[in-house]
PDB file of N, CA and C in Angstrom:
ATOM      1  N   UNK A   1       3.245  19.005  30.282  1.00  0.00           N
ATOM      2  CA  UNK A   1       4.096  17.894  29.924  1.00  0.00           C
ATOM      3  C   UNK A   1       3.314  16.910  29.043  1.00  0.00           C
ATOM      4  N   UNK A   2       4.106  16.888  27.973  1.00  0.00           N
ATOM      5  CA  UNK A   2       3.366  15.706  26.895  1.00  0.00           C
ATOM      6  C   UNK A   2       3.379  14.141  27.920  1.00  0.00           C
ATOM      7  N   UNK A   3       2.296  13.570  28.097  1.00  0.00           N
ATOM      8  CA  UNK A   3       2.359  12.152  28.357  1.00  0.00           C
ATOM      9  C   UNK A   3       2.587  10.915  27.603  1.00  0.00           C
ATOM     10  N   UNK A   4       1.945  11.737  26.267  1.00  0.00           N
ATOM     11  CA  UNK A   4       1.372  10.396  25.287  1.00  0.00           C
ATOM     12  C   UNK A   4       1.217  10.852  23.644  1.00  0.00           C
ATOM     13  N   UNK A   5       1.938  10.343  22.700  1.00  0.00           N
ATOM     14  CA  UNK A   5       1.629  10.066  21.314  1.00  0.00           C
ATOM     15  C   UNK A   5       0.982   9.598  20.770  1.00  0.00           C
ATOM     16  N   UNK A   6      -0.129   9.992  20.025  1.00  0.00           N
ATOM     17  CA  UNK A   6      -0.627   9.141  18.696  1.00  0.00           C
ATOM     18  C   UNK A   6      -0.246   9.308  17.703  1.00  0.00           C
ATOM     19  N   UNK A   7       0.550   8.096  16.662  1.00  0.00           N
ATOM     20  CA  UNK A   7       0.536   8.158  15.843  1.00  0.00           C
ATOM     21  C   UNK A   7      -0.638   7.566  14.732  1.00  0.00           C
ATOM     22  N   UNK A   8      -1.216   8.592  13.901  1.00  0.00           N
ATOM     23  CA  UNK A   8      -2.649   7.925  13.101  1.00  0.00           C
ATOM     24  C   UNK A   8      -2.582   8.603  11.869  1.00  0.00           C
ATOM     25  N   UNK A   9      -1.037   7.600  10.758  1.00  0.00           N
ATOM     26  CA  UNK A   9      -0.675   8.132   9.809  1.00  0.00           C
ATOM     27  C   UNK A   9      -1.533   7.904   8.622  1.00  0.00           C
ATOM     28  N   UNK A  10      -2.408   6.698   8.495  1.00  0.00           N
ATOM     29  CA  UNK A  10      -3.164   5.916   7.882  1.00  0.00           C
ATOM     30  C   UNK A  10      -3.976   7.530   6.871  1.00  0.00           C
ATOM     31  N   UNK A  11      -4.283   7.961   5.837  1.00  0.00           N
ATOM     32  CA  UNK A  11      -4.681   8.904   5.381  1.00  0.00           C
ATOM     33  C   UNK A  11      -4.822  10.194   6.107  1.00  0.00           C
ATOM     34  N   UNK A  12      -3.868  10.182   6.916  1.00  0.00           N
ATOM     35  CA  UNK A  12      -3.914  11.824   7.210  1.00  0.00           C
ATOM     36  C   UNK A  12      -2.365  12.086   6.779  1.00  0.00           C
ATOM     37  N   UNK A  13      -1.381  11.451   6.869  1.00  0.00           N
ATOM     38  CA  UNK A  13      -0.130  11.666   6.532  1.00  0.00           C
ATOM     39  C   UNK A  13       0.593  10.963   5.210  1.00  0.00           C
ATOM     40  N   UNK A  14      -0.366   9.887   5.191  1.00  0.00           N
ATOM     41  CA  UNK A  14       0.111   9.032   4.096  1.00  0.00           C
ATOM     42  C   UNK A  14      -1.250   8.237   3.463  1.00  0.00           C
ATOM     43  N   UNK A  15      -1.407   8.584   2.136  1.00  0.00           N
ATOM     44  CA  UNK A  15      -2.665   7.548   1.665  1.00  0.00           C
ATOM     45  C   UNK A  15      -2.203   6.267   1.465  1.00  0.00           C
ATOM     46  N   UNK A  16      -2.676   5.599   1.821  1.00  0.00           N
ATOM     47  CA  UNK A  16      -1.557   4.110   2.260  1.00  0.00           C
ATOM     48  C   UNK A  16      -2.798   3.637   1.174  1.00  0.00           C
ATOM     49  N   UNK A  17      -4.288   3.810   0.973  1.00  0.00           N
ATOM     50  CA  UNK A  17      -5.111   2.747  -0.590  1.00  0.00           C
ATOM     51  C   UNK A  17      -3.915   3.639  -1.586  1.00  0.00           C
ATOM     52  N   UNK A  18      -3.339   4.949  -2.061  1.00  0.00           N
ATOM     53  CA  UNK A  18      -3.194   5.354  -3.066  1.00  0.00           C
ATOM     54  C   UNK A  18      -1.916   4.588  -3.719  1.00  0.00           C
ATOM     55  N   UNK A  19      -0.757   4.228  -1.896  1.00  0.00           N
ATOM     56  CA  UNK A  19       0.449   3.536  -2.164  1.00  0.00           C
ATOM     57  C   UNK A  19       0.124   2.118  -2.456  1.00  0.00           C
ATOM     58  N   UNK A  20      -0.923   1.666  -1.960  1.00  0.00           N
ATOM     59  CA  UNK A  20      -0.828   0.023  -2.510  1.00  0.00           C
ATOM     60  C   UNK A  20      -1.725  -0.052  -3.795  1.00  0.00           C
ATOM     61  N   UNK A  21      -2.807   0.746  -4.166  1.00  0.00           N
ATOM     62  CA  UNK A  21      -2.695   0.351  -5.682  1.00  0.00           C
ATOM     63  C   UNK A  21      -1.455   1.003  -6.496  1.00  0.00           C
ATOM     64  N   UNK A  22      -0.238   2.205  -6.448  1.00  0.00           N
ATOM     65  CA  UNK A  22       0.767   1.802  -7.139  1.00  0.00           C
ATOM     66  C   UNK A  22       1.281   0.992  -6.830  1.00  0.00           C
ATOM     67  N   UNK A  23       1.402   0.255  -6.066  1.00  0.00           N
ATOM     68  CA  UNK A  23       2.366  -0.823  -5.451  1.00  0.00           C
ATOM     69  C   UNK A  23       2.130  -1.898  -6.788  1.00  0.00           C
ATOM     70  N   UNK A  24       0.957  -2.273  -6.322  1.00  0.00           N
ATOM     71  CA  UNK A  24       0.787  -3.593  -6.862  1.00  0.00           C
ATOM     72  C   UNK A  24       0.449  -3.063  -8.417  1.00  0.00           C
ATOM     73  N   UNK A  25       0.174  -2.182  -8.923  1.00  0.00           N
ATOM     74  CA  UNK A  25       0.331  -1.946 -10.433  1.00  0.00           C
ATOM     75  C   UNK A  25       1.677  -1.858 -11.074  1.00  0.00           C
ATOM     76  N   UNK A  26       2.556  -1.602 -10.061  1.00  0.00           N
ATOM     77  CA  UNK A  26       3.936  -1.469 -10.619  1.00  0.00           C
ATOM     78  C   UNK A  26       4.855  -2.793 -10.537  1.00  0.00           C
ATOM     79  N   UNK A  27       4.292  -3.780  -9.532  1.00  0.00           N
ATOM     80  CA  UNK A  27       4.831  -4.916  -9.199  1.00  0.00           C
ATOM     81  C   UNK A  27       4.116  -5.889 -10.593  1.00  0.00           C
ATOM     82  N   UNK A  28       2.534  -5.558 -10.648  1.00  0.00           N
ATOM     83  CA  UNK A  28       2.066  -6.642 -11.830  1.00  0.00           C
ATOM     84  C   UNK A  28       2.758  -6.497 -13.311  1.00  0.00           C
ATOM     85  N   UNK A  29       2.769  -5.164 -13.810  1.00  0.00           N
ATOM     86  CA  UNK A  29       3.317  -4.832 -15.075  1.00  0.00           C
ATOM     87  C   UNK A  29       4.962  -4.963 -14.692  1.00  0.00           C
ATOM     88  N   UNK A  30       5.813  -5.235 -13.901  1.00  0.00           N
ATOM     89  CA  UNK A  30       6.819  -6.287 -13.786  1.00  0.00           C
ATOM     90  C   UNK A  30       6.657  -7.165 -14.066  1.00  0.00           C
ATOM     91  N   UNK A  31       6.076  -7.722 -13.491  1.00  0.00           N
ATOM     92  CA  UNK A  31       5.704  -9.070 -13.919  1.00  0.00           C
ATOM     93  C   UNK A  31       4.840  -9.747 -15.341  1.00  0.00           C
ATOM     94  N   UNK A  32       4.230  -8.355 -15.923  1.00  0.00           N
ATOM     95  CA  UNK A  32       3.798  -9.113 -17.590  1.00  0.00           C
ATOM     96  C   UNK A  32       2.328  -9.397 -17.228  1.00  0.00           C
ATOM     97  N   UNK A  33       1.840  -8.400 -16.494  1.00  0.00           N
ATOM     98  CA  UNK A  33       0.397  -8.267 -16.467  1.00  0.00           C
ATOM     99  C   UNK A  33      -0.410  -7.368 -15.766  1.00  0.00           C
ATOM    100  N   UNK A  34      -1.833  -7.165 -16.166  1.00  0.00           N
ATOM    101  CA  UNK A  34      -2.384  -5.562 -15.540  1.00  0.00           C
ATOM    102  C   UNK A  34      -3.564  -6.199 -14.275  1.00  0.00           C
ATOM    103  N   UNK A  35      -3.947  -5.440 -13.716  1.00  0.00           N
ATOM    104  CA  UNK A  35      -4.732  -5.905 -12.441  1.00  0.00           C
ATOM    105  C   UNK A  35      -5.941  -5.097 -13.268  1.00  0.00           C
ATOM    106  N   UNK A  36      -6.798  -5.910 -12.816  1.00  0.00           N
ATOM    107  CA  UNK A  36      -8.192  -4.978 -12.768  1.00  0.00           C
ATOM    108  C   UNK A  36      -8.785  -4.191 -11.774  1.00  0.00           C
ATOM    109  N   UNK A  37      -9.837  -3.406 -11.933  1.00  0.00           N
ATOM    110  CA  UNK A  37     -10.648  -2.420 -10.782  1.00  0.00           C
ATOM    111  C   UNK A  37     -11.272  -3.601  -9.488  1.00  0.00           C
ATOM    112  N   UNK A  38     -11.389  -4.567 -10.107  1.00  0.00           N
ATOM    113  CA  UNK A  38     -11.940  -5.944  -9.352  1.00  0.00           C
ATOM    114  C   UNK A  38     -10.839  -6.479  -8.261  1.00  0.00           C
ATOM    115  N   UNK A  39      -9.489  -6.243  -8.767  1.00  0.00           N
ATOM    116  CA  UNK A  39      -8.729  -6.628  -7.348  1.00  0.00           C
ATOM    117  C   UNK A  39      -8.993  -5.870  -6.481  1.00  0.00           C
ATOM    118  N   UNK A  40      -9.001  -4.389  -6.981  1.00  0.00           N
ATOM    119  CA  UNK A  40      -8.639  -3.423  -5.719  1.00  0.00           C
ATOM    120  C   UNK A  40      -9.996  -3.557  -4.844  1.00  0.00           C
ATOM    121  N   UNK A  41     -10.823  -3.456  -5.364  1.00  0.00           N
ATOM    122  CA  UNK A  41     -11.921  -3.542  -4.717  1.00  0.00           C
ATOM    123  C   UNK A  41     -12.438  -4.305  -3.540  1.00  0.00           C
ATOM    124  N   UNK A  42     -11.645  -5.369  -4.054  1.00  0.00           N
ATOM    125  CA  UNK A  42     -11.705  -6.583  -3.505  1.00  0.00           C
ATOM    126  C   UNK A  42     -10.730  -6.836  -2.241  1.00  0.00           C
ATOM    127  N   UNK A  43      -9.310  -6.060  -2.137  1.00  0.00           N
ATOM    128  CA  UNK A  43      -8.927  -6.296  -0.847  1.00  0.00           C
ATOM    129  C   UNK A  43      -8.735  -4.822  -0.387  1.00  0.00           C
ATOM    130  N   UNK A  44      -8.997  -3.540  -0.567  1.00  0.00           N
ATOM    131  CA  UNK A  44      -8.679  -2.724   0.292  1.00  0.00           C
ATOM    132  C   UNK A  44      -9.943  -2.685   0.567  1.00  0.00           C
ATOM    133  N   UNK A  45     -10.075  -2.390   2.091  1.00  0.00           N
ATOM    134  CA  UNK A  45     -11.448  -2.473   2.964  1.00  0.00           C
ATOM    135  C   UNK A  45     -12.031  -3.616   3.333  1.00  0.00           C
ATOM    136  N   UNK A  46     -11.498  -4.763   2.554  1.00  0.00           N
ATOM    137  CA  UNK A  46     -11.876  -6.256   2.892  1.00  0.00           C
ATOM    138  C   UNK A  46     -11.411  -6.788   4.050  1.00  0.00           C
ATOM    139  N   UNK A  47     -12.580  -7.687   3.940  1.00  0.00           N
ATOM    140  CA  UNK A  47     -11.585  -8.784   5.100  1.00  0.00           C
ATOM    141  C   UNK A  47     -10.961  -9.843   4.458  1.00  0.00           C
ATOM    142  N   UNK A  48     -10.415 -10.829   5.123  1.00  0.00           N
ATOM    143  CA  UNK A  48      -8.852 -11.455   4.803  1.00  0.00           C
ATOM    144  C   UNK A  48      -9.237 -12.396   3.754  1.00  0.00           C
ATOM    145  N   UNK A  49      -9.998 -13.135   4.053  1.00  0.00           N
ATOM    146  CA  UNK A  49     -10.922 -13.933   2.242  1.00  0.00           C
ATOM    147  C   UNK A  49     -11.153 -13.697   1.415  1.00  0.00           C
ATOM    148  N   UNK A  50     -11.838 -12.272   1.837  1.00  0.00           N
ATOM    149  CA  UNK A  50     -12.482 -11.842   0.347  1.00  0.00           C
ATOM    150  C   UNK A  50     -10.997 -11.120  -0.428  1.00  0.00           C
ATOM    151  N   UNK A  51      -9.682 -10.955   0.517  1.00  0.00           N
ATOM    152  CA  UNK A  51      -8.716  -9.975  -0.332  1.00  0.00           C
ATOM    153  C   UNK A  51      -7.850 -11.148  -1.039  1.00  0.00           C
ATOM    154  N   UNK A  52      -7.862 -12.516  -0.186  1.00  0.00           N
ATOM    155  CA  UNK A  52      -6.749 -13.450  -0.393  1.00  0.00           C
ATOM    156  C   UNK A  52      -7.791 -14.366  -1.767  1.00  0.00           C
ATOM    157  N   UNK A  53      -9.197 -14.333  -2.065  1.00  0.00           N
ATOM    158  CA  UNK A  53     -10.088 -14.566  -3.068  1.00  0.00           C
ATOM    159  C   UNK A  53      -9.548 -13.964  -4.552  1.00  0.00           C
ATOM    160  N   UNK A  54      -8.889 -12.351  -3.932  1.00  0.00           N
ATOM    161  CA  UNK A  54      -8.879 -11.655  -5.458  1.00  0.00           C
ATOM    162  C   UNK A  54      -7.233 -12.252  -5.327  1.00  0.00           C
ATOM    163  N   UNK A  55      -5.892 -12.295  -4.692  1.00  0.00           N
ATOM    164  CA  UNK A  55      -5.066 -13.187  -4.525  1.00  0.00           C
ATOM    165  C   UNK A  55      -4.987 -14.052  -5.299  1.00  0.00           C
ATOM    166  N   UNK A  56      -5.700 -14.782  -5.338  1.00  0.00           N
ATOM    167  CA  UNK A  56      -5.958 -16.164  -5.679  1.00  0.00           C
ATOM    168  C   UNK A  56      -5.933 -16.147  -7.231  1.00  0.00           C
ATOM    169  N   UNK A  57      -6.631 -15.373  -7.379  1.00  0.00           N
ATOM    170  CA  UNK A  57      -6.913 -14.893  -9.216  1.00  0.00           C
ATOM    171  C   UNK A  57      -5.373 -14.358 -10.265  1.00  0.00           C
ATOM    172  N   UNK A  58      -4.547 -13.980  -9.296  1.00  0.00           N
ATOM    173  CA  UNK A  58      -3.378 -13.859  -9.575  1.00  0.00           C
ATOM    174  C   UNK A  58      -2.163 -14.240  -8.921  1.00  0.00           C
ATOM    175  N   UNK A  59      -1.434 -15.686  -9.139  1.00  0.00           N
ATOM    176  CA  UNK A  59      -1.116 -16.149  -8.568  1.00  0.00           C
ATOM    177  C   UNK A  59       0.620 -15.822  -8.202  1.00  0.00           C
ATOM    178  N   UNK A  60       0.509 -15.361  -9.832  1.00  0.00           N
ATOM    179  CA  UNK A  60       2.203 -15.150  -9.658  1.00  0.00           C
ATOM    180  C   UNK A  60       2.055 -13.697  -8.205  1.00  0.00           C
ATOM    181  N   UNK A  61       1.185 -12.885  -7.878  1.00  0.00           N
ATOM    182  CA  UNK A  61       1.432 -12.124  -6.951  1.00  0.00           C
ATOM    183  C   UNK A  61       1.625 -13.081  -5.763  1.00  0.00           C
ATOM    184  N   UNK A  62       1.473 -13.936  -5.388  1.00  0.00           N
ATOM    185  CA  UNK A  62       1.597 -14.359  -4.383  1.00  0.00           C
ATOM    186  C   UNK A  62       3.081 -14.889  -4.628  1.00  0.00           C
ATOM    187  N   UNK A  63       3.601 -15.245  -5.486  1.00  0.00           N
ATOM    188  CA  UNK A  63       5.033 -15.916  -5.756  1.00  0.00           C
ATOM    189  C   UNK A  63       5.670 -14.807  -5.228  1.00  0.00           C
ATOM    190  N   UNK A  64       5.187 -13.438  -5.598  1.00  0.00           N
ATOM    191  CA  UNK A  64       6.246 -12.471  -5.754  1.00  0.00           C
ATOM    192  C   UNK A  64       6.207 -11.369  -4.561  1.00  0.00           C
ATOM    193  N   UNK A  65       6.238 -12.063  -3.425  1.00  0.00           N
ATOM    194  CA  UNK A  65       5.848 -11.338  -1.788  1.00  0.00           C
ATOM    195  C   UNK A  65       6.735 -10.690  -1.910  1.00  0.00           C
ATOM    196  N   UNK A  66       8.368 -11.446  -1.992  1.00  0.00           N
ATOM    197  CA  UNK A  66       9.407 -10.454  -1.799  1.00  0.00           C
ATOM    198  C   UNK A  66       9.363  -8.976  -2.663  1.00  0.00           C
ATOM    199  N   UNK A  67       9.458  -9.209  -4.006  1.00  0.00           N
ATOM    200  CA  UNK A  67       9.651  -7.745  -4.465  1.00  0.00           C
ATOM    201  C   UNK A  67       7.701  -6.945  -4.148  1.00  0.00           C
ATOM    202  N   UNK A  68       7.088  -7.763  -3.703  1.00  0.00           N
ATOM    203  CA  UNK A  68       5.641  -6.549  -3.171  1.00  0.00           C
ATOM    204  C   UNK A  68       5.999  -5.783  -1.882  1.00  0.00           C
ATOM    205  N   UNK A  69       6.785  -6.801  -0.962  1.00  0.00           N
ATOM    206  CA  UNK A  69       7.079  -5.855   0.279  1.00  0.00           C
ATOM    207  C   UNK A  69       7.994  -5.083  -0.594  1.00  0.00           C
ATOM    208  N   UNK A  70       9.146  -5.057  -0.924  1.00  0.00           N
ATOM    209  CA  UNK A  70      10.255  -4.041  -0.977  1.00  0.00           C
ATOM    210  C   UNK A  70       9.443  -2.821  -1.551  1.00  0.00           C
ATOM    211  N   UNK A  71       8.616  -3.292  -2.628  1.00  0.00           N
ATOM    212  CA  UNK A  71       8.110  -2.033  -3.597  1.00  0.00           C
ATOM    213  C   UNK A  71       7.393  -1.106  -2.664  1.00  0.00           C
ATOM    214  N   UNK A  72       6.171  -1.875  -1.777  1.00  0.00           N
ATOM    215  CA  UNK A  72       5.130  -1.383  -0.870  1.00  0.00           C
ATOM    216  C   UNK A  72       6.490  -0.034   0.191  1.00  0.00           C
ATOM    217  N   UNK A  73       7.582  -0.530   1.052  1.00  0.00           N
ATOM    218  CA  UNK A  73       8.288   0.433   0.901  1.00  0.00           C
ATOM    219  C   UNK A  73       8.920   1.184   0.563  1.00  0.00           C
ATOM    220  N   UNK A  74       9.769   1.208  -0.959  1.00  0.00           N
ATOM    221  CA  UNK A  74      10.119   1.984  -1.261  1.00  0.00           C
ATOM    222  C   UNK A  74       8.476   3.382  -2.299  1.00  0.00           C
ATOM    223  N   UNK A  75       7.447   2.824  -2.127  1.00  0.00           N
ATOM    224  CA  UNK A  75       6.488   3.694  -2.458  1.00  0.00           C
ATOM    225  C   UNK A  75       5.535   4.244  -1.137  1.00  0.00           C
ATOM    226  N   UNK A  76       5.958   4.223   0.254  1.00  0.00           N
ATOM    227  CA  UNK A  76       5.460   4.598   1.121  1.00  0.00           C
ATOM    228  C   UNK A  76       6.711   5.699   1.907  1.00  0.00           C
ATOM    229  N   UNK A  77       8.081   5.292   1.584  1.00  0.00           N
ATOM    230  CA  UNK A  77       9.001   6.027   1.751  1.00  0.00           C
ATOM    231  C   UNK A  77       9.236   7.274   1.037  1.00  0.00           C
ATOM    232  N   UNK A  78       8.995   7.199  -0.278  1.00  0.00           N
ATOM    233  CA  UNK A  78       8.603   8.261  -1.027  1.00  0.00           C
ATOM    234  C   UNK A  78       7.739   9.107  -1.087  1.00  0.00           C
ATOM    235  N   UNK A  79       6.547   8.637  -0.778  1.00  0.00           N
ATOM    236  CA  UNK A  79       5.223   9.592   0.032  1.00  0.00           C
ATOM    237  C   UNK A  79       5.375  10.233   1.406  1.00  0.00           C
ATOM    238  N   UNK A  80       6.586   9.694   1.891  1.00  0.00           N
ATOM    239  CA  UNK A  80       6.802  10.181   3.174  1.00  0.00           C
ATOM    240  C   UNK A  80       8.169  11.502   2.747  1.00  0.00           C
ATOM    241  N   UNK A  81       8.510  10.613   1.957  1.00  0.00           N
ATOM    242  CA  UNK A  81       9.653  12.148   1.642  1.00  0.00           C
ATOM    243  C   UNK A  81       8.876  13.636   0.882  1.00  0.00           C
ATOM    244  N   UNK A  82       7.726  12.935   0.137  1.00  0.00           N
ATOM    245  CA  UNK A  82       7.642  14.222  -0.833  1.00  0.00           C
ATOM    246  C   UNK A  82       6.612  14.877  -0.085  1.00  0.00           C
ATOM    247  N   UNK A  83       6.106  14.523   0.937  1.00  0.00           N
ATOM    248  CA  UNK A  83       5.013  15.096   1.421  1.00  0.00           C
ATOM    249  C   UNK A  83       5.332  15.751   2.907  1.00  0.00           C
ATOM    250  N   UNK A  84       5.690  17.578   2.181  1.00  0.00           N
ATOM    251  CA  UNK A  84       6.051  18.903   3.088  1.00  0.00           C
ATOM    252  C   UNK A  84       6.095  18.806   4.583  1.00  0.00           C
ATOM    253  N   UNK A  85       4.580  18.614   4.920  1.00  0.00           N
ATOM    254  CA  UNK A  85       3.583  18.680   6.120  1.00  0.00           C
ATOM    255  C   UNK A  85       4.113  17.032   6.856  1.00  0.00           C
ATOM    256  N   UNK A  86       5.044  16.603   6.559  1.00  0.00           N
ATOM    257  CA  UNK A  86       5.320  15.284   7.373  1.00  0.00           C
ATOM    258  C   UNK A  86       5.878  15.293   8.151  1.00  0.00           C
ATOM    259  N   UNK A  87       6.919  16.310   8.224  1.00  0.00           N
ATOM    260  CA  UNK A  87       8.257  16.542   8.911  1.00  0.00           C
ATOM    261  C   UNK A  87       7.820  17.983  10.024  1.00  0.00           C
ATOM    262  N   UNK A  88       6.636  18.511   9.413  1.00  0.00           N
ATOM    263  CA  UNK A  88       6.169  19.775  10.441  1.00  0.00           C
ATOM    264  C   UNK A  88       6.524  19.559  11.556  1.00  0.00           C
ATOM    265  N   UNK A  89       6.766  20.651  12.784  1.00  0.00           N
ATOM    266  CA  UNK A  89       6.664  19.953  14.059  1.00  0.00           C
ATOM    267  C   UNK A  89       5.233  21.071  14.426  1.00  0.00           C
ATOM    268  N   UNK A  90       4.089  20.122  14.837  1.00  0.00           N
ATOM    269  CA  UNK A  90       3.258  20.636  15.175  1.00  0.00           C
ATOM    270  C   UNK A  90       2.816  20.655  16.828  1.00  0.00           C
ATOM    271  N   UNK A  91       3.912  20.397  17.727  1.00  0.00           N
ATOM    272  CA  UNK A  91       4.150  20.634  18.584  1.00  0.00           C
ATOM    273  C   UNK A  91       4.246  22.151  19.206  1.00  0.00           C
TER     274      UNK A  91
END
């Protein structure tokens, strides 16, 4: 009898760095500008200063939370659809 689930989708099911740099490359060039190698760097793997530091450097991203969440899911929903091995039952 199963007791217990883990779910530990974080790069085994979904590259969640690959979805948030499209995220936010597709949200900036909406918006009328390109990010550098220096953001990313700067908040994936960071802690909360050093990510809200590179933040800071671009401000209209912070204006624009709403369309970053929507995008962040509709580009994590899509990695979840196109990717075969998601839906396996490995049960």
């Amino acid at each position: 009898m199963i007791k217990c689930v883990i779910f530990d989708l974080d790069g085994l099911m979904i590259d969640s760095e690959r979805a948030v740099r499209k995220m936010y490359v597709e949200v900036a060039r909406e918006l009328g500008f390109e990010l550098d190698e220096e953001f990313f760097t700067g908040i994936i793997g960071s802690t909360k200063k050093a990510a809200q530091a590179q933040f800071d450097r671009f401000p209209l991203l912070q204006k624009n939370m709403a369309s970053i969440t929507k995008k962040r899911k509709e580009i994590v929903y899509n990695e979840i659809d196109n990717n075969p091995d998601f839906y396996h039952n490995h049960l």
